[in-house]
Every structure is written in structure tokens, then in C-alpha cells.
N, C-alpha and C. Protein backbone atom coordinates (compact mmCIF):
# COMPACT_ATOMS: atom_id res chain seq x y z
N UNK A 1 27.21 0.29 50.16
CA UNK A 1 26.96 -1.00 50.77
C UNK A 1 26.05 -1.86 49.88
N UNK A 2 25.07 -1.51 49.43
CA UNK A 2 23.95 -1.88 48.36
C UNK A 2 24.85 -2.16 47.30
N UNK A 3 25.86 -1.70 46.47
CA UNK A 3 26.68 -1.87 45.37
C UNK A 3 27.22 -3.24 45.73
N UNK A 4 27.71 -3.46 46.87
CA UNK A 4 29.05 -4.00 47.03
C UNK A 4 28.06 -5.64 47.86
N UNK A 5 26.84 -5.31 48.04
CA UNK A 5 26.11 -6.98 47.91
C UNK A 5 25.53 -7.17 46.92
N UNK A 6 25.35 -6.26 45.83
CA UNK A 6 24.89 -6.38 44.39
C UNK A 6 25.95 -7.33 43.54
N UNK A 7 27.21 -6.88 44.15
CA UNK A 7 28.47 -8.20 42.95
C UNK A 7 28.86 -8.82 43.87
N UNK A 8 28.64 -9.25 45.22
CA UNK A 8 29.14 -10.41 45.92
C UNK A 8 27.80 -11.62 45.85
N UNK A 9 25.99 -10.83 45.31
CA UNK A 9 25.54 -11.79 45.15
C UNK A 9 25.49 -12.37 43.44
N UNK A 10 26.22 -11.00 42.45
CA UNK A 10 26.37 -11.52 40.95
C UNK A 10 27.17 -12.52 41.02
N UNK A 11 28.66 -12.29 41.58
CA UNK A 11 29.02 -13.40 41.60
C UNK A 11 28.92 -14.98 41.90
N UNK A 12 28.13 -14.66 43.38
CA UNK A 12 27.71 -15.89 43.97
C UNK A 12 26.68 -16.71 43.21
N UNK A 13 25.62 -16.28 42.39
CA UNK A 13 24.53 -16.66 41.31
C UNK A 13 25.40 -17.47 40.62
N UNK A 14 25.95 -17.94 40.08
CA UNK A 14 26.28 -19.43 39.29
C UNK A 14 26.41 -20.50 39.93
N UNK A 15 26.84 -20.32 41.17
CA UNK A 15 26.56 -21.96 41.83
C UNK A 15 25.32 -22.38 42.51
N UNK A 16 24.59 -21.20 42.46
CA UNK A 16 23.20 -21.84 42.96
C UNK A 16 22.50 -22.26 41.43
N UNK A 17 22.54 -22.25 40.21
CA UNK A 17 22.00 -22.52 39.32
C UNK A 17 22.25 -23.80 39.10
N UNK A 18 21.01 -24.78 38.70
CA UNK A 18 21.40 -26.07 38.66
C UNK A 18 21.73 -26.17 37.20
N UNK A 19 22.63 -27.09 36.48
CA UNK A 19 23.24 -27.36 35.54
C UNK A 19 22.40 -28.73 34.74
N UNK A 20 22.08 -28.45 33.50
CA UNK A 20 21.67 -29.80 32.72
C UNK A 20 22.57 -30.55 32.59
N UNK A 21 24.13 -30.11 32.47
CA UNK A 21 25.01 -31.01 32.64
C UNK A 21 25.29 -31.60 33.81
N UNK A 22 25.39 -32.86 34.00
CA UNK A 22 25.96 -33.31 35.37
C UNK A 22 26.23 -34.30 35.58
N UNK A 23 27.56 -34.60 34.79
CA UNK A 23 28.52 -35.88 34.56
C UNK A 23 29.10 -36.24 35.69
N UNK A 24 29.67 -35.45 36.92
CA UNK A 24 30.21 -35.64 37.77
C UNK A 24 29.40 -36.82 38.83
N UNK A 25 28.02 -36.78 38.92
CA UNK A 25 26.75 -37.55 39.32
C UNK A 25 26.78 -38.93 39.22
N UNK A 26 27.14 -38.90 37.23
CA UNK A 26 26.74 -39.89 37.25
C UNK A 26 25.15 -40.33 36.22
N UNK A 27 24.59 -38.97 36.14
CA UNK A 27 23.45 -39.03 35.84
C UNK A 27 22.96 -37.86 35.10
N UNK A 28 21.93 -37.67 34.85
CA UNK A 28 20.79 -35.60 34.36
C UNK A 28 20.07 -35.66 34.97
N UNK A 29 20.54 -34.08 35.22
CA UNK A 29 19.50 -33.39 36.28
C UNK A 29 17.93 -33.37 35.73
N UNK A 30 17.11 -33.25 36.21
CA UNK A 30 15.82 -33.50 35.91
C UNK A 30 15.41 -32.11 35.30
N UNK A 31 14.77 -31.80 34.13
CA UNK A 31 14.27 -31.31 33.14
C UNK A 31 13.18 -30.89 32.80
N UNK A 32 12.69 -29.90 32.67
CA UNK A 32 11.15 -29.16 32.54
C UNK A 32 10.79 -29.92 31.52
N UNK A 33 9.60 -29.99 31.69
CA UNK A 33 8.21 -30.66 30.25
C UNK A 33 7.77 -29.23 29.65
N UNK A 34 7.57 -29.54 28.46
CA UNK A 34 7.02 -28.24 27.70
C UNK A 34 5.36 -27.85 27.94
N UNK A 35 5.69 -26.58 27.40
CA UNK A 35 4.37 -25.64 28.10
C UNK A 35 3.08 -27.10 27.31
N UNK A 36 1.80 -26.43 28.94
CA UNK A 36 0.73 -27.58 28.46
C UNK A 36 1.35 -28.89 28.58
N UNK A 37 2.15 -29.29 28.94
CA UNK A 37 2.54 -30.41 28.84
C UNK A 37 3.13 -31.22 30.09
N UNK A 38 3.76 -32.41 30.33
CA UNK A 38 4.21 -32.90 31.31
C UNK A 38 5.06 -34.20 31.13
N UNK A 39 5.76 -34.64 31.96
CA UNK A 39 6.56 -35.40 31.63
C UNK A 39 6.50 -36.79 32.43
N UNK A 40 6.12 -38.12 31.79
CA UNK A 40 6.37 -39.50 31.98
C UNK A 40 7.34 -39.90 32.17
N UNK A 41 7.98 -40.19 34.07
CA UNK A 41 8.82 -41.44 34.79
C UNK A 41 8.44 -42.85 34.49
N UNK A 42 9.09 -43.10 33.31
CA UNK A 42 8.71 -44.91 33.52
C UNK A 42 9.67 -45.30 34.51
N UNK A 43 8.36 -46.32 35.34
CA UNK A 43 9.56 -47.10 36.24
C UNK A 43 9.23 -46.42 38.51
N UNK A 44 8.71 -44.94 38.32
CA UNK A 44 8.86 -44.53 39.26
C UNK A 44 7.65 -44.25 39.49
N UNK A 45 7.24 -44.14 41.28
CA UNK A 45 5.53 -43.82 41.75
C UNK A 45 6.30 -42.32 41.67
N UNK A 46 4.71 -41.48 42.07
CA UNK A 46 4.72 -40.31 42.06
C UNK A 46 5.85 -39.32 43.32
N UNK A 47 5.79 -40.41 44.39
CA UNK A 47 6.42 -39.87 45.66
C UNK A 47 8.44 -39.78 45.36
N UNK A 48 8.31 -41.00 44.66
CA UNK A 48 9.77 -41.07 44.21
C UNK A 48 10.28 -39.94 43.20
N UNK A 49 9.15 -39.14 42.02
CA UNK A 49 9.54 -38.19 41.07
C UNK A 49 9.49 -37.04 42.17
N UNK A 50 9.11 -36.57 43.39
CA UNK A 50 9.05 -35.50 43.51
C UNK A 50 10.59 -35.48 44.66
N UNK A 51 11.21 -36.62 44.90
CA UNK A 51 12.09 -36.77 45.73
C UNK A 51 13.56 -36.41 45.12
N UNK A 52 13.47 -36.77 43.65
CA UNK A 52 14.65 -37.71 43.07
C UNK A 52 15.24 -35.88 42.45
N UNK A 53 16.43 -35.96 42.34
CA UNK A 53 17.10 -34.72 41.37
C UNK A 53 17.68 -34.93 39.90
N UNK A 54 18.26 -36.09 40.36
CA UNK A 54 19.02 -36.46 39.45
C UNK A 54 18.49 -38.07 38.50
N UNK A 55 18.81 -38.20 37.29
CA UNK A 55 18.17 -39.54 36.91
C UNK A 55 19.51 -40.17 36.69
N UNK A 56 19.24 -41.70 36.52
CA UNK A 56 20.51 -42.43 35.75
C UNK A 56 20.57 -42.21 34.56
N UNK A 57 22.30 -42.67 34.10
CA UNK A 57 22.21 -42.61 32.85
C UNK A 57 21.92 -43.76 31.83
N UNK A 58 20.88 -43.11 30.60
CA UNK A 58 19.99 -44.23 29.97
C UNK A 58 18.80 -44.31 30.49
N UNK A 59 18.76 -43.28 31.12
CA UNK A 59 16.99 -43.46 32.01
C UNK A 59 16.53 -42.48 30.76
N UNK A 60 15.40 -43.02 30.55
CA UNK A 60 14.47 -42.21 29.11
C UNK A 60 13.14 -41.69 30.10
N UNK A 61 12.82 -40.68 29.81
CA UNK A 61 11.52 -39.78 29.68
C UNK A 61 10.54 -39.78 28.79
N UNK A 62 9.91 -39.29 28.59
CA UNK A 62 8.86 -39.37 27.89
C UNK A 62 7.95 -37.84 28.28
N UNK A 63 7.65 -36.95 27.04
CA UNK A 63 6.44 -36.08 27.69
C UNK A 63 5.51 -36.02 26.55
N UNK A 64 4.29 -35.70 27.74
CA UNK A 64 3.07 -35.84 27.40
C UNK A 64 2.03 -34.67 27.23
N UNK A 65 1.21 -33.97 26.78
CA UNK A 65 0.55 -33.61 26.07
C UNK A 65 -1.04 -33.44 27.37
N UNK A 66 -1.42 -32.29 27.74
CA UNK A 66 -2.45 -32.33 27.99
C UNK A 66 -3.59 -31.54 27.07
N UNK A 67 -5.09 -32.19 27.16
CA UNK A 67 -6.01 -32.07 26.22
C UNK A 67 -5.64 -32.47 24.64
N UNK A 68 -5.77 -31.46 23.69
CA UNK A 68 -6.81 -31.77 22.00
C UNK A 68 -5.08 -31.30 21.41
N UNK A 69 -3.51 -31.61 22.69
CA UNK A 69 -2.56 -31.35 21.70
C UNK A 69 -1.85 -32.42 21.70
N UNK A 70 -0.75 -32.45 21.11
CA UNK A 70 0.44 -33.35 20.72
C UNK A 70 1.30 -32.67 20.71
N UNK A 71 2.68 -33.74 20.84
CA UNK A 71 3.77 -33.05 20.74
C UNK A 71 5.00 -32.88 19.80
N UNK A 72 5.32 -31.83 19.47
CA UNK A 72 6.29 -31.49 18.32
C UNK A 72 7.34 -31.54 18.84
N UNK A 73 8.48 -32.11 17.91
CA UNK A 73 9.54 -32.40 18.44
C UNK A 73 9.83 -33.64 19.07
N UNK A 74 11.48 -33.48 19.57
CA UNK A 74 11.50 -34.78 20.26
C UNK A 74 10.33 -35.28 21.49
N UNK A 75 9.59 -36.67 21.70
CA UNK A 75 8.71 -37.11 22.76
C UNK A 75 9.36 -37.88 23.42
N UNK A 76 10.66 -38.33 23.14
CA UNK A 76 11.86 -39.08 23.97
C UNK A 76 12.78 -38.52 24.02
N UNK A 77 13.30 -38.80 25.76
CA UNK A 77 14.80 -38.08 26.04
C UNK A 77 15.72 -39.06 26.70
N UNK A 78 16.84 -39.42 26.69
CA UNK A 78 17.34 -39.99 27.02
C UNK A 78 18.60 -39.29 27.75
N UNK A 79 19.15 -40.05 29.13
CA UNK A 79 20.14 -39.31 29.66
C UNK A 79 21.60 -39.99 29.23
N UNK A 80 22.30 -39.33 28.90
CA UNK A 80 23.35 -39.87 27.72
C UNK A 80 24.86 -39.99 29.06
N UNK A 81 25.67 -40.79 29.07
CA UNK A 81 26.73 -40.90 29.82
C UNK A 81 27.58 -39.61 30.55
N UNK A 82 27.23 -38.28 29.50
CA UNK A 82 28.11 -37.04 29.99
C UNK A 82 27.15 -35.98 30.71
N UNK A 83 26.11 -36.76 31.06
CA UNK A 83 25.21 -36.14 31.85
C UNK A 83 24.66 -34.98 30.90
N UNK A 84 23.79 -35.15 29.61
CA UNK A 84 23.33 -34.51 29.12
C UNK A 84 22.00 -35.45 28.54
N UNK A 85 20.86 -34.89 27.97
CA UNK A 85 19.74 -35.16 27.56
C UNK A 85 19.74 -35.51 26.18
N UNK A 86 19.36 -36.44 25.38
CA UNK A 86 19.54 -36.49 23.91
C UNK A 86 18.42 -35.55 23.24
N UNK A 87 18.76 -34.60 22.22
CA UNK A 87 18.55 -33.82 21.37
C UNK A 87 18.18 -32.40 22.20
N UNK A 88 18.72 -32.21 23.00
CA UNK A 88 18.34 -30.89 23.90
C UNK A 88 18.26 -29.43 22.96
N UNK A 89 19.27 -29.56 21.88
CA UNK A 89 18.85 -28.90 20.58
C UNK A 89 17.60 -28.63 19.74
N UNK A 90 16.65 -29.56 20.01
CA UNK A 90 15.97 -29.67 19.50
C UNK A 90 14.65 -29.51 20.56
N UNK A 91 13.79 -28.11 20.13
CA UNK A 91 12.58 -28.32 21.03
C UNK A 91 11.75 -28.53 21.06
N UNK A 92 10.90 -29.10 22.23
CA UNK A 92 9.78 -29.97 22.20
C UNK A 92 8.61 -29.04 22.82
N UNK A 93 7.84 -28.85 21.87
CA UNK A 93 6.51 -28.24 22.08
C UNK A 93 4.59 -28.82 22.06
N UNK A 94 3.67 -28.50 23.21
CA UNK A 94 2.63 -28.99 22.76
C UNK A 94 1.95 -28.03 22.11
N UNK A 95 1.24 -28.58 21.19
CA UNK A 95 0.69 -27.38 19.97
C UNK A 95 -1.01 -27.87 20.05
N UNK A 96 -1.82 -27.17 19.90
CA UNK A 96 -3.44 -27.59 19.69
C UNK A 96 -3.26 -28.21 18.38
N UNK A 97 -4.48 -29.61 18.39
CA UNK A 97 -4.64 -29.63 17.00
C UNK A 97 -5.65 -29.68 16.06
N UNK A 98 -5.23 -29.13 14.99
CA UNK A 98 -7.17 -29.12 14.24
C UNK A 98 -7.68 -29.90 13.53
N UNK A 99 -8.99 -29.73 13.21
CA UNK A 99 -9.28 -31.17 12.36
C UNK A 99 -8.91 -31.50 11.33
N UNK A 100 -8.50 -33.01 11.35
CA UNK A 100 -7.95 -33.81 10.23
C UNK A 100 -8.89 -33.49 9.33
N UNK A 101 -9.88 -33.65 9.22
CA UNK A 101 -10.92 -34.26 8.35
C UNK A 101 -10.58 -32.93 7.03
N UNK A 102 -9.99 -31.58 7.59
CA UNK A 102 -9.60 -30.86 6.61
C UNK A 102 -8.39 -30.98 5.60
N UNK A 103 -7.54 -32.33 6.15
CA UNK A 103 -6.41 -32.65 5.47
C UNK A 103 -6.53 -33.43 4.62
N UNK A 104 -7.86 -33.60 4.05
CA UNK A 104 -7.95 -34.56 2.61
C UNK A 104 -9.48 -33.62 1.90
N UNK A 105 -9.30 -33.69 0.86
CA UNK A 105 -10.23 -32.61 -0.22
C UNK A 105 -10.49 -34.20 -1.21
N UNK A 106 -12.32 -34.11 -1.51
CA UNK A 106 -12.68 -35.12 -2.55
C UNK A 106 -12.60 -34.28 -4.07
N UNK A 107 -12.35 -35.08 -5.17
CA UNK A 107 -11.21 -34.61 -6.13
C UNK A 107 -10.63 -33.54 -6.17
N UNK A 108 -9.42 -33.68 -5.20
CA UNK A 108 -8.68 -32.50 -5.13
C UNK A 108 -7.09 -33.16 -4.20
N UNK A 109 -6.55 -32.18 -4.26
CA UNK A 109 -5.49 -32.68 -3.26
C UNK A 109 -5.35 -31.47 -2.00
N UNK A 110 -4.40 -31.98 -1.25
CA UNK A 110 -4.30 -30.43 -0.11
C UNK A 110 -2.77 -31.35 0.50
N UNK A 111 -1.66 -29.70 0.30
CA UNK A 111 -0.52 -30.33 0.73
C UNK A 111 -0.36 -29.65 1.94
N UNK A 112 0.09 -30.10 3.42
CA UNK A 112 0.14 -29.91 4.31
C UNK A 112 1.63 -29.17 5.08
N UNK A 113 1.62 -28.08 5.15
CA UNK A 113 2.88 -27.48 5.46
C UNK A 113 3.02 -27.10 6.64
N UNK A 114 4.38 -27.25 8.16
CA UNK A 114 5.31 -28.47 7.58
C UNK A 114 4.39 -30.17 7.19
N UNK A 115 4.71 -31.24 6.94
CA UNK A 115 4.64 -31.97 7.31
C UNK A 115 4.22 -32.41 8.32
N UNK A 116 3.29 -33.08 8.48
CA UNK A 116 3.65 -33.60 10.34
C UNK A 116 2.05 -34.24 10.61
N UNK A 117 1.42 -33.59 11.86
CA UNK A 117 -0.22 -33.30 12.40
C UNK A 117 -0.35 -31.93 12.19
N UNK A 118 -1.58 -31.72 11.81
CA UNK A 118 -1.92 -30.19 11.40
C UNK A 118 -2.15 -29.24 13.08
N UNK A 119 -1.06 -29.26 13.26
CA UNK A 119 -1.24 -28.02 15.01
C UNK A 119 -1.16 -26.90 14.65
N UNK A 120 -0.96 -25.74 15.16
CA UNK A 120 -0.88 -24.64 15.22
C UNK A 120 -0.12 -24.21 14.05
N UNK A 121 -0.20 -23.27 13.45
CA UNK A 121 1.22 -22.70 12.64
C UNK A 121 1.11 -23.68 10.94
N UNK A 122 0.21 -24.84 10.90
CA UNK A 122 0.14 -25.28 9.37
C UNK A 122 -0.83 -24.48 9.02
N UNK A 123 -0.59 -24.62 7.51
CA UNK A 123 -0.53 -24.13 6.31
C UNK A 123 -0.97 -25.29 5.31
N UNK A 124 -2.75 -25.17 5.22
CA UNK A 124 -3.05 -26.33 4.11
C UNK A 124 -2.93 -25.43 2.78
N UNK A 125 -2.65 -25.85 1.67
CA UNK A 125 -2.71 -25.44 0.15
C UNK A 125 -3.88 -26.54 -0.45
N UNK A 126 -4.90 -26.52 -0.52
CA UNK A 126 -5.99 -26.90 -1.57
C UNK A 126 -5.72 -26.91 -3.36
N UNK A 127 -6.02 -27.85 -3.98
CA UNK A 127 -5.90 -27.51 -5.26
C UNK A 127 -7.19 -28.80 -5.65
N UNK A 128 -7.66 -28.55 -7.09
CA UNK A 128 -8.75 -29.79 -7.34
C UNK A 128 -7.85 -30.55 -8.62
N UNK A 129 -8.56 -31.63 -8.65
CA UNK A 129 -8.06 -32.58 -10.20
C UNK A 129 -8.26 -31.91 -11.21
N UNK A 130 -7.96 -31.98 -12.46
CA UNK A 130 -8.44 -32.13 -13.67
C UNK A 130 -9.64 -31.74 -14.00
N UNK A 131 -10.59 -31.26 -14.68
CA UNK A 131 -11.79 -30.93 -14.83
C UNK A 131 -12.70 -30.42 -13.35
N UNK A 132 -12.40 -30.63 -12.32
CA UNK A 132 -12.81 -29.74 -11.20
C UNK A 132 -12.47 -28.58 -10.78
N UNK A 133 -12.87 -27.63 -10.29
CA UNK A 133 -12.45 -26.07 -9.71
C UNK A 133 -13.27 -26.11 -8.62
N UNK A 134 -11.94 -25.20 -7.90
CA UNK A 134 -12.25 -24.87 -6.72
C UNK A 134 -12.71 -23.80 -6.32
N UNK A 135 -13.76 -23.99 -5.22
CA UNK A 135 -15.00 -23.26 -4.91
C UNK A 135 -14.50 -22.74 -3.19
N UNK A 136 -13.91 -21.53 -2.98
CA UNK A 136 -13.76 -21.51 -1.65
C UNK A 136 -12.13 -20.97 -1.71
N UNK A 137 -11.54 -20.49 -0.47
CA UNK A 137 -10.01 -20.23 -0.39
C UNK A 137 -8.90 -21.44 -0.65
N UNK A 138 -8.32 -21.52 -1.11
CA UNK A 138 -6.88 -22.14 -1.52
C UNK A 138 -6.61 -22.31 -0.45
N UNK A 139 -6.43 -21.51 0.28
CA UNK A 139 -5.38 -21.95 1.58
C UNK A 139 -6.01 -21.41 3.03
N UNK A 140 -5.87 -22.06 4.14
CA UNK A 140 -5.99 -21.97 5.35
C UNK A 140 -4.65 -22.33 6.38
N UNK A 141 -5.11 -21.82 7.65
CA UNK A 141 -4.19 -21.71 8.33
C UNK A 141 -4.99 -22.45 9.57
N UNK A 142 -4.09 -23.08 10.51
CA UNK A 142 -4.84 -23.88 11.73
C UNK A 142 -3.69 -22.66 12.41
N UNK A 143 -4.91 -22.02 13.67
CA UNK A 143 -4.78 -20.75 14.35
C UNK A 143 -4.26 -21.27 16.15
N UNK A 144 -3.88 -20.32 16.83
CA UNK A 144 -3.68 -21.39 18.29
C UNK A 144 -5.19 -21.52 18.53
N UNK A 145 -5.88 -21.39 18.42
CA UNK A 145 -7.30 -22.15 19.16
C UNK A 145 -7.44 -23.25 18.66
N UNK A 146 -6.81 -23.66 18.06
CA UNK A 146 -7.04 -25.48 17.21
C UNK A 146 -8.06 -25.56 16.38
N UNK A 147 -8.52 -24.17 15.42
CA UNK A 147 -9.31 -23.83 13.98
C UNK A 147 -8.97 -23.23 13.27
N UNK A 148 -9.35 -23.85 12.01
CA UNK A 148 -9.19 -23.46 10.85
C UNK A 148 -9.55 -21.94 10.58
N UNK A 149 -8.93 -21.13 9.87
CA UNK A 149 -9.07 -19.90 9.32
C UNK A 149 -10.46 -19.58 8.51
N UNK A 150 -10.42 -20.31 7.57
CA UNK A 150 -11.45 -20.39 6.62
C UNK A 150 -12.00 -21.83 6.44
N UNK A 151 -13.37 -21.54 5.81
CA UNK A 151 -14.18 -22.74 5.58
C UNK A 151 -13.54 -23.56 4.60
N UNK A 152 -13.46 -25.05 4.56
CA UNK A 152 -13.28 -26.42 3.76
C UNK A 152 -13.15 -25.96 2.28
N UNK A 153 -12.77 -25.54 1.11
CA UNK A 153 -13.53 -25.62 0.00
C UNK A 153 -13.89 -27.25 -0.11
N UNK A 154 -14.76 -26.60 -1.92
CA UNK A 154 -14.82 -27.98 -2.46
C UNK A 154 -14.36 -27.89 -4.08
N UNK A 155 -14.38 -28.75 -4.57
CA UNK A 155 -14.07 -29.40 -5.68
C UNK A 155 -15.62 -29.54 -6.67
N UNK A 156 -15.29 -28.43 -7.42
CA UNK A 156 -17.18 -28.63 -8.30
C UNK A 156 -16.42 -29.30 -9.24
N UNK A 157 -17.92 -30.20 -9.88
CA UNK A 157 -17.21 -30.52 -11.51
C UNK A 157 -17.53 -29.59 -12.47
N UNK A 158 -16.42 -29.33 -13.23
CA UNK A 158 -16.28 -28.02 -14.46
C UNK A 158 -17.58 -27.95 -15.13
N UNK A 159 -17.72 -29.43 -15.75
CA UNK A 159 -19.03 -29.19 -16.53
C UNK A 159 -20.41 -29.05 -15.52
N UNK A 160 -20.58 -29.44 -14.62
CA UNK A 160 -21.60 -28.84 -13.83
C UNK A 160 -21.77 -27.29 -13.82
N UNK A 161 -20.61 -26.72 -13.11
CA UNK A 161 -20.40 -25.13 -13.28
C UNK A 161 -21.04 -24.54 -14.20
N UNK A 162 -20.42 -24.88 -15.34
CA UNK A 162 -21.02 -24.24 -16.79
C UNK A 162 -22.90 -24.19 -16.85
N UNK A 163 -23.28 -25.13 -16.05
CA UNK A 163 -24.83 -24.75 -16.27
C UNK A 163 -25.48 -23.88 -15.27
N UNK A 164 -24.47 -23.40 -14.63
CA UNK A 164 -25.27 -22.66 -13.59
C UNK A 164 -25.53 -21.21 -14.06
């Protein structure tokens, strides 16, 4: 008996699942905000977002970021005519972020890997100009607590060095 409501409720489980697709509507179904994070109704009070299921199509979102993060990835979504979300491929995460002030070195450079705001998961590379050396680690990492690995180097001048 236990077997036999085990695959009358496997089966039954797909139509209670709500679908991101949902062309038939008219509209997209409404969509989780990423972790730490939350998502901006332009256009609607609060009583209306907790009512509504479905959005129109061309209705844009927006999510937002609580505390010292930002967000990676797409920060706009748009609901596209076939009842799907634009770039749903692509995910949107809030990440901590650490201090800028480590993303520029005086005579020196520091390249920032990926690209972007230094959140979680970059990778600064330090190097100095011409006649300067560097005093301190090459490289750091911004950790999830939104700090740096290691201390700042700096940039000595060569001929200073030599008299020490």
C-alpha cells in the first residue's frame, strides 16, 4: 500500500511544481532573489508583491544586495513574451566586498582577477615599476568575510633598499 502511494504521489509531483515558464499566462512566474539578497518591484506597494504570482510581460525586476555586498551577474531581469526571464543562464549572486583601497598600489600596479568589484573569490596580483621592489606578498585573495588574505605590500625605492 505504501509502494503504490509512493508512485501515485511521484507521479502526481510535476503539476504541483510551479514552472518559470509560463507563456500560457501571458506573463513569469515570480522568481527567487539570490542568497543575501532581495528583489525590487518597480511600480508595486508591498501588499500587491505578496498577492501577485505572475508578472507581465516586459515587467523588469531588479535585485538588491543586503549590507557591505553587491551583485554579480545579471541585476536586471526582464519577463520576455514566452514567459521566460532574460538571462536565466546566467547567475546572479551577492558576494561581500573588500576594500578598494587595496586595488591600487603607489608605484606599482595590481591586476584584479576576474575583473569586476573585488568580492569574494578575487585574486589581486601586485607588481612595482621600474626601479621599485616589492616588499610584502604578490598576491592576495579577498576571503568570504570581505578580507584580504594578506597585508597591502609596498613599493620601496631600489636605491633606498641598498642602504639599508
Amino acid at each position: 500500500m505504501a509502494r503504490l502511494l509512493f508512485v501515485v504521489i511521484l507521479y502526481a509531483l510535476p503539476s504541483f511544481v510551479v514552472p518559470i515558464h509560463n507563456s500560457s499566462t501571458g506573463g513569469c512566474a515570480i522568481i527567487r532573489p539570490p542568497r543575501d539578497g532581495g528583489i525590487r518591484y518597480r511600480g508595486l506597494t508591498q501588499e500587491q508583491i505578496r498577492s501577485v504570482q505572475i508578472l507581465p510581460v516586459d515587467y523588469e525586476i531588479e535585485y538588491i544586495c543586503r549590507g557591505n555586498r553587491v551583485i554579480v551577474g545579471p541585476k536586471v531581469r526582464k519577463c520576455l513574451p514566452n514567459g521566460t526571464w532574460t538571462d536565466l543562464t546566467l547567475h546572479s549572486t551577492c558576494l561581500l566586498l573588500c576594500p578598494r583601497v587595496w586595488t591600487s598600489l603607489e608605484n606599482g600596479r595590481v591586476t584584479v582577477k576576474p575583473p569586476g568589484p573585488p568580492v569574494e573569490g578575487t585574486v589581486l596580483h601586485y607588481s612595482c615599476h621600474a626601479g621599485f621592489i616589492l616588499e610584502g606578498r604578490n598576491i592576495s585573495h579577498c576571503t568570504k568575510l570581505g578580507k584580504w588574505d594578506a597585508p597591502k605590500p609596498t613599493c620601496l625605492c631600489e636605491f633606498l633598499t641598498q642602504w639599508d
